[in-house]
PDB file of N, CA and C in Angstrom:
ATOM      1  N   UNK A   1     -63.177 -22.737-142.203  1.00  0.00           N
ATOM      2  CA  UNK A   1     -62.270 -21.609-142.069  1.00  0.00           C
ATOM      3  C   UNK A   1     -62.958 -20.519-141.248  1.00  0.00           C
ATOM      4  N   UNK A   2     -61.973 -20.036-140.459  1.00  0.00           N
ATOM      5  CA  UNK A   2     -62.930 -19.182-139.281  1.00  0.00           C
ATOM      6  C   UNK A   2     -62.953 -17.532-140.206  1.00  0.00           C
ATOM      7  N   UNK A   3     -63.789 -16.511-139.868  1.00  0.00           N
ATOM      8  CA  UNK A   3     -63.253 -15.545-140.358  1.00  0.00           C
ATOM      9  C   UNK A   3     -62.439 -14.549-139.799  1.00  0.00           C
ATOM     10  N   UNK A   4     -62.659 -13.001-139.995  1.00  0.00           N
ATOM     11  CA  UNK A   4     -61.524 -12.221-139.092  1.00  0.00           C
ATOM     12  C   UNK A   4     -62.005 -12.042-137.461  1.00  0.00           C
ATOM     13  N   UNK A   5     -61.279 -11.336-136.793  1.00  0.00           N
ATOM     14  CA  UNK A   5     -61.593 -11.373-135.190  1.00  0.00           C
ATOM     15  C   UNK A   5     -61.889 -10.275-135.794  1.00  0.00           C
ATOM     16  N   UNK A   6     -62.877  -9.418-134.987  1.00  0.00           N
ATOM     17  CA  UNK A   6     -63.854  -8.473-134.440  1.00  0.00           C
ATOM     18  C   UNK A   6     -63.560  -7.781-133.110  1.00  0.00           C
ATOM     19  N   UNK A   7     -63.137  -6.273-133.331  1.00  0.00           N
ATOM     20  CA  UNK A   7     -63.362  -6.366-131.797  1.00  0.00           C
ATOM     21  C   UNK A   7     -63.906  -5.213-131.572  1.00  0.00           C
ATOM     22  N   UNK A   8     -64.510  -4.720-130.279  1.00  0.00           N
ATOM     23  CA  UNK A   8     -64.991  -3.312-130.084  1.00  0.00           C
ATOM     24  C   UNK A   8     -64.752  -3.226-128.296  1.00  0.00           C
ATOM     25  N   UNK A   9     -64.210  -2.041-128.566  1.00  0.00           N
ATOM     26  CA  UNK A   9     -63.696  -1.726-127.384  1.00  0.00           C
ATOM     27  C   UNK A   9     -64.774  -0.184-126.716  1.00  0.00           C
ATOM     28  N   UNK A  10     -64.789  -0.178-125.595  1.00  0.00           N
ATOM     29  CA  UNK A  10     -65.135   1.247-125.188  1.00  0.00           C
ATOM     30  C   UNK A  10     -64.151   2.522-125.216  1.00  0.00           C
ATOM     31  N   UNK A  11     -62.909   2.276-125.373  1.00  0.00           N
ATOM     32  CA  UNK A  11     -61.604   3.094-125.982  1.00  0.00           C
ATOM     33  C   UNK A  11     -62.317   4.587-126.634  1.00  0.00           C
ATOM     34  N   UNK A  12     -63.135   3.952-127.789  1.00  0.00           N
ATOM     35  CA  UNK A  12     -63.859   5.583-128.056  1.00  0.00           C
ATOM     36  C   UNK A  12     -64.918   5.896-128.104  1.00  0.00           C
ATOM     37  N   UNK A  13     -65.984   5.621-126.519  1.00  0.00           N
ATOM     38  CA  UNK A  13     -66.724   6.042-126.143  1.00  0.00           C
ATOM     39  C   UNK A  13     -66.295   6.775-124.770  1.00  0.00           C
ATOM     40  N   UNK A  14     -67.190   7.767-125.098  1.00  0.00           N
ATOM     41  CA  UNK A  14     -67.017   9.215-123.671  1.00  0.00           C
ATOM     42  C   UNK A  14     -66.788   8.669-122.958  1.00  0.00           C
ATOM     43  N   UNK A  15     -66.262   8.818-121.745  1.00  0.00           N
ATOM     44  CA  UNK A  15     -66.011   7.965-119.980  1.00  0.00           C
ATOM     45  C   UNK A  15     -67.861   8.017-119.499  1.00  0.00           C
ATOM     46  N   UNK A  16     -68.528   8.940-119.410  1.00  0.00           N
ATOM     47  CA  UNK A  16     -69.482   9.074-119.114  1.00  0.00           C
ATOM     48  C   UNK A  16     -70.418   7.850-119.634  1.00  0.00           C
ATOM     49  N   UNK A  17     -70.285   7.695-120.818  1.00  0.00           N
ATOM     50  CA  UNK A  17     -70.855   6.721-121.601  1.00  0.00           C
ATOM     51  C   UNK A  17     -70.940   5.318-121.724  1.00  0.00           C
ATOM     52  N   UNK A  18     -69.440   4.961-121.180  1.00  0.00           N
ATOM     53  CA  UNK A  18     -68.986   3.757-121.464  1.00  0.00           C
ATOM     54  C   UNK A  18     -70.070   2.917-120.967  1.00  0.00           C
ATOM     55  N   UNK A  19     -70.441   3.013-119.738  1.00  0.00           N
ATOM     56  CA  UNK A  19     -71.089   1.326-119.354  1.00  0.00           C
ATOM     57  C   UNK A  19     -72.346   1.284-119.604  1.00  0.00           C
ATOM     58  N   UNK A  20     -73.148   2.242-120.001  1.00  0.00           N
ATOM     59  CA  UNK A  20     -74.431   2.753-121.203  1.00  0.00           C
ATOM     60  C   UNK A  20     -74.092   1.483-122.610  1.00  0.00           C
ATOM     61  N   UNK A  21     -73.405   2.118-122.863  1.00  0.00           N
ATOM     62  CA  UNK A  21     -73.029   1.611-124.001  1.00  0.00           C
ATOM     63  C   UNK A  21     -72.609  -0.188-124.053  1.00  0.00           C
ATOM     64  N   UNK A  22     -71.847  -0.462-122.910  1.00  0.00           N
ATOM     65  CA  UNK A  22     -71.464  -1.674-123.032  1.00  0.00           C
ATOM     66  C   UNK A  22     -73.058  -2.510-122.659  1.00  0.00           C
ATOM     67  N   UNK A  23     -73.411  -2.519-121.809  1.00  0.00           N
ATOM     68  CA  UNK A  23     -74.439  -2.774-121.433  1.00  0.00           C
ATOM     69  C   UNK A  23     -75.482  -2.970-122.648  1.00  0.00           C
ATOM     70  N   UNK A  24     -75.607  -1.851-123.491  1.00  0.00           N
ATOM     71  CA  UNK A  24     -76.549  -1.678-124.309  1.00  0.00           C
ATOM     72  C   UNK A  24     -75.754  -2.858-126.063  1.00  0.00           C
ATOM     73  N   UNK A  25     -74.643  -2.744-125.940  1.00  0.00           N
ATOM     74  CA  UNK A  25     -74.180  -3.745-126.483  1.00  0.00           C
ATOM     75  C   UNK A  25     -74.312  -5.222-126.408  1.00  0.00           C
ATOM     76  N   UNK A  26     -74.277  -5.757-125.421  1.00  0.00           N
ATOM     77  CA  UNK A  26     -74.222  -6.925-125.008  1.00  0.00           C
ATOM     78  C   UNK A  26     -75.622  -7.415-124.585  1.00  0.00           C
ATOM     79  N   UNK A  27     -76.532  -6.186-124.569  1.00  0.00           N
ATOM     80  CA  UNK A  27     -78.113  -6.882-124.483  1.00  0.00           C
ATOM     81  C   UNK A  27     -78.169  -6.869-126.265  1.00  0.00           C
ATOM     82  N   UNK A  28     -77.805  -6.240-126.637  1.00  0.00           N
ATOM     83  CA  UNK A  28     -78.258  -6.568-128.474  1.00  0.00           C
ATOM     84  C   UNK A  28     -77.317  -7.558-128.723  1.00  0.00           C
ATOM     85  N   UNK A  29     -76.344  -7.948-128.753  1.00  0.00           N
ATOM     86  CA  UNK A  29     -75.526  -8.820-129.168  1.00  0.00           C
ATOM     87  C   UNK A  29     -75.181  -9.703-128.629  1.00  0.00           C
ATOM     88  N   UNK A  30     -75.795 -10.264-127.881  1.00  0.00           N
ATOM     89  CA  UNK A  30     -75.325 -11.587-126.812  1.00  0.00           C
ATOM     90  C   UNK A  30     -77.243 -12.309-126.265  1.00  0.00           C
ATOM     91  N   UNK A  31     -77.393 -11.071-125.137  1.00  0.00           N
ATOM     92  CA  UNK A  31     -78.463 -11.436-124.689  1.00  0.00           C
ATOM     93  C   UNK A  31     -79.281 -10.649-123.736  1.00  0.00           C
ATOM     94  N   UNK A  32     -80.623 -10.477-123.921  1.00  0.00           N
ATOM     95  CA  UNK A  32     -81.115  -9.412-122.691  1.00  0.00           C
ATOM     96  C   UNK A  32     -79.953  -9.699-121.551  1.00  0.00           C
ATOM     97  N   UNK A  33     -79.914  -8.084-120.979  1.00  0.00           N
ATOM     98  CA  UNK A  33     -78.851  -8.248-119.740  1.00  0.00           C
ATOM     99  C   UNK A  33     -79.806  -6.873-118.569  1.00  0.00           C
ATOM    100  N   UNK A  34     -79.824  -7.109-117.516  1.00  0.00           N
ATOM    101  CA  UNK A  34     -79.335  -5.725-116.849  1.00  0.00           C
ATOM    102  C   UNK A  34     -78.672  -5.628-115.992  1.00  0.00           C
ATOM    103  N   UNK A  35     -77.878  -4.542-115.679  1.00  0.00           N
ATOM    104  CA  UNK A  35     -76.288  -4.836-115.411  1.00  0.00           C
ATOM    105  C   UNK A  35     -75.976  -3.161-114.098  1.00  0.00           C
ATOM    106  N   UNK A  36     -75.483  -3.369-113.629  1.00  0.00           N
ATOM    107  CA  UNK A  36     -75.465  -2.641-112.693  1.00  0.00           C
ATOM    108  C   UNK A  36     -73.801  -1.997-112.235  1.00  0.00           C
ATOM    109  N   UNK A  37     -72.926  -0.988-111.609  1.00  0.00           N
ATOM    110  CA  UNK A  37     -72.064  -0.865-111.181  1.00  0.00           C
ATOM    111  C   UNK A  37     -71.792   0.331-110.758  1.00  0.00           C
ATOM    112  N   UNK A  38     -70.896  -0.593-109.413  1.00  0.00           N
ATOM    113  CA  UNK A  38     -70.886   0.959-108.778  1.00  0.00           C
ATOM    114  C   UNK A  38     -69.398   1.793-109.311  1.00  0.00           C
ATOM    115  N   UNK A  39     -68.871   1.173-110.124  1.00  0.00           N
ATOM    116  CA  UNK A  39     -67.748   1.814-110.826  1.00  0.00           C
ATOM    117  C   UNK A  39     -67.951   2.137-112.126  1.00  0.00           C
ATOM    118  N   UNK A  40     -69.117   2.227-112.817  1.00  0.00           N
ATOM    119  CA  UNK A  40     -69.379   3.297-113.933  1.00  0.00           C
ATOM    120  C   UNK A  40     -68.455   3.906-114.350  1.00  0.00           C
ATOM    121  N   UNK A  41     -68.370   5.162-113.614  1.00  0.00           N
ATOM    122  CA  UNK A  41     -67.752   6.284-114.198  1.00  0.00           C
ATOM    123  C   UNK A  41     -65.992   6.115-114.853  1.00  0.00           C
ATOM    124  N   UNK A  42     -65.583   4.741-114.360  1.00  0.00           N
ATOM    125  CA  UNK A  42     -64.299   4.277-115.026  1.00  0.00           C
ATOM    126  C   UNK A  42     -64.926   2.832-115.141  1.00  0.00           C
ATOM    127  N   UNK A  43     -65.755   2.545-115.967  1.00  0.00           N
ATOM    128  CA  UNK A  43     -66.194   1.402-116.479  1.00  0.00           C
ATOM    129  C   UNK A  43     -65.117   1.482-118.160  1.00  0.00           C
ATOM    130  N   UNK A  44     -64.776   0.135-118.359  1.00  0.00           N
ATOM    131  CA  UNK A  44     -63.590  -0.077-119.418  1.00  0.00           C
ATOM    132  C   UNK A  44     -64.229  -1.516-119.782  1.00  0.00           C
ATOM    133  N   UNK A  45     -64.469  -1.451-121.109  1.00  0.00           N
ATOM    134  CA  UNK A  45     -64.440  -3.050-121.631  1.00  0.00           C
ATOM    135  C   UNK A  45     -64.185  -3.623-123.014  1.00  0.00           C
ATOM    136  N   UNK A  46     -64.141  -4.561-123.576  1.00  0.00           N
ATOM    137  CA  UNK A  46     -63.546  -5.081-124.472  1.00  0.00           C
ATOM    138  C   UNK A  46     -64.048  -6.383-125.358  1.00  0.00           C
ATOM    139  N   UNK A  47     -64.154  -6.357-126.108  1.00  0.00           N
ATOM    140  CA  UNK A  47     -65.271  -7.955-126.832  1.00  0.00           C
ATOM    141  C   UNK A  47     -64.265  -7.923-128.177  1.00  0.00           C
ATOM    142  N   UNK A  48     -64.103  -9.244-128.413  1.00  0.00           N
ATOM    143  CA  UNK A  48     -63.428 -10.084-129.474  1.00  0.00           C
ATOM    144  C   UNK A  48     -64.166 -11.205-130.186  1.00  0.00           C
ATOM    145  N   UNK A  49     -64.703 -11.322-131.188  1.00  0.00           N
ATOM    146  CA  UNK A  49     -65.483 -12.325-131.571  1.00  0.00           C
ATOM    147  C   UNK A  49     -64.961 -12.968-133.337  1.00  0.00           C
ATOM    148  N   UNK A  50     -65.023 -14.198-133.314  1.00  0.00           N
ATOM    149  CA  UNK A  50     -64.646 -14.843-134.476  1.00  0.00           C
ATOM    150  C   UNK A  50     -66.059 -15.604-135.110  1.00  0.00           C
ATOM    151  N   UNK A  51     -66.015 -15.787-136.121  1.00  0.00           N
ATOM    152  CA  UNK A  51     -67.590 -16.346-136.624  1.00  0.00           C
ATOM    153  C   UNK A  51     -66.495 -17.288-137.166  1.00  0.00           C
ATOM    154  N   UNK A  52     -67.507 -18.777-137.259  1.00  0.00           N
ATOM    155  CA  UNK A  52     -66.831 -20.303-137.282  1.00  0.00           C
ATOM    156  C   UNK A  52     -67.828 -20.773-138.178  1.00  0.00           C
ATOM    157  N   UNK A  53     -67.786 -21.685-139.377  1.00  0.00           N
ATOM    158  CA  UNK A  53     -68.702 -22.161-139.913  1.00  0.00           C
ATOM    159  C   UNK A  53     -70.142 -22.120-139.548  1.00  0.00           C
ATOM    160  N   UNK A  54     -70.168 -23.124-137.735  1.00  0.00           N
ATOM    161  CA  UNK A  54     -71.463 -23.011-137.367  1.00  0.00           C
ATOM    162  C   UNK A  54     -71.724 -22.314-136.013  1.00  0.00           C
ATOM    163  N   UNK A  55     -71.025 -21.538-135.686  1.00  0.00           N
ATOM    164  CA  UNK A  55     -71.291 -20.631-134.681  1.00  0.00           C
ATOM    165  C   UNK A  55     -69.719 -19.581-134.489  1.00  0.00           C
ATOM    166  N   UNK A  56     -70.024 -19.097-133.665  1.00  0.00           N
ATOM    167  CA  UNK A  56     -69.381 -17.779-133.026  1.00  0.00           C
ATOM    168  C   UNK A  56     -69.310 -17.941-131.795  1.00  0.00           C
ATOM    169  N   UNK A  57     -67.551 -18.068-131.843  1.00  0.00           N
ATOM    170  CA  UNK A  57     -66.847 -17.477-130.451  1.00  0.00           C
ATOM    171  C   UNK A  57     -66.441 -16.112-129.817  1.00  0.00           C
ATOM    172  N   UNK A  58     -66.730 -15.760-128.904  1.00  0.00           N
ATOM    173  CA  UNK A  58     -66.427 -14.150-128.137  1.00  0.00           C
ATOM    174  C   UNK A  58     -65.538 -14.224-126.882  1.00  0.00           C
ATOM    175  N   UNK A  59     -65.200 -13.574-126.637  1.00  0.00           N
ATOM    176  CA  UNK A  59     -64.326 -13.138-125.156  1.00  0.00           C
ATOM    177  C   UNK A  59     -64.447 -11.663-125.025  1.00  0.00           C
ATOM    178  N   UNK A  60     -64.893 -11.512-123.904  1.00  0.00           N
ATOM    179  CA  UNK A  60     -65.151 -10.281-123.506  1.00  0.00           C
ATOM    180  C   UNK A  60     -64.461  -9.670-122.284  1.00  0.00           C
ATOM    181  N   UNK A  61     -63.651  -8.916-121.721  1.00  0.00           N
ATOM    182  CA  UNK A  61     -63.259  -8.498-120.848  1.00  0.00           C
ATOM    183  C   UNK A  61     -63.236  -7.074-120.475  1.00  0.00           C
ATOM    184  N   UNK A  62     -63.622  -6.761-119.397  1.00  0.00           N
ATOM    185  CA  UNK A  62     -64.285  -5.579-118.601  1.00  0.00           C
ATOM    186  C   UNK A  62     -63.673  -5.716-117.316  1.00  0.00           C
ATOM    187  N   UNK A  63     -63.670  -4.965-117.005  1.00  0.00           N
ATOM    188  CA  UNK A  63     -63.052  -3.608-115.181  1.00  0.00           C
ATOM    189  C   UNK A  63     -64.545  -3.944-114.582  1.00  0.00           C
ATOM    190  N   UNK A  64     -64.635  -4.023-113.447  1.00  0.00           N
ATOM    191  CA  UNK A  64     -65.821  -4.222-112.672  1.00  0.00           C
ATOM    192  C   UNK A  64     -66.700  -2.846-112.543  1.00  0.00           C
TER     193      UNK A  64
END
């Protein structure tokens, strides 16, 4: 039995913040990353994750 979906959005982090944050997310929760863009300042993203007996599925979607 899978459990609930998960999700975290950048929705309520500052605009300033957002790709700080996503970035800094997805190196703790996925995998070292470093990540770069020249659209920052309207950086938008989105992660959905389900935990499964023996692992965990995610989908993540982000604005470039």
């Amino acid at each position: 039995m899978a459990g609930p979906v998960l999700e975290v959005s950048t929705d309520s982090v500052p605009a300033p913040d957002r790709f700080g944050w996503w970035a800094e997310m997805v190196g703790n929760e996925v995998m070292p990353v470093t990540v770069r863009s020249a659209h920052a300042a309207v950086f938008q993203g989105r992660a959905n994750a389900v935990e499964l007996p023996d692992s965990q599925v995610a989908f993540f979607g982000f604005s470039r």
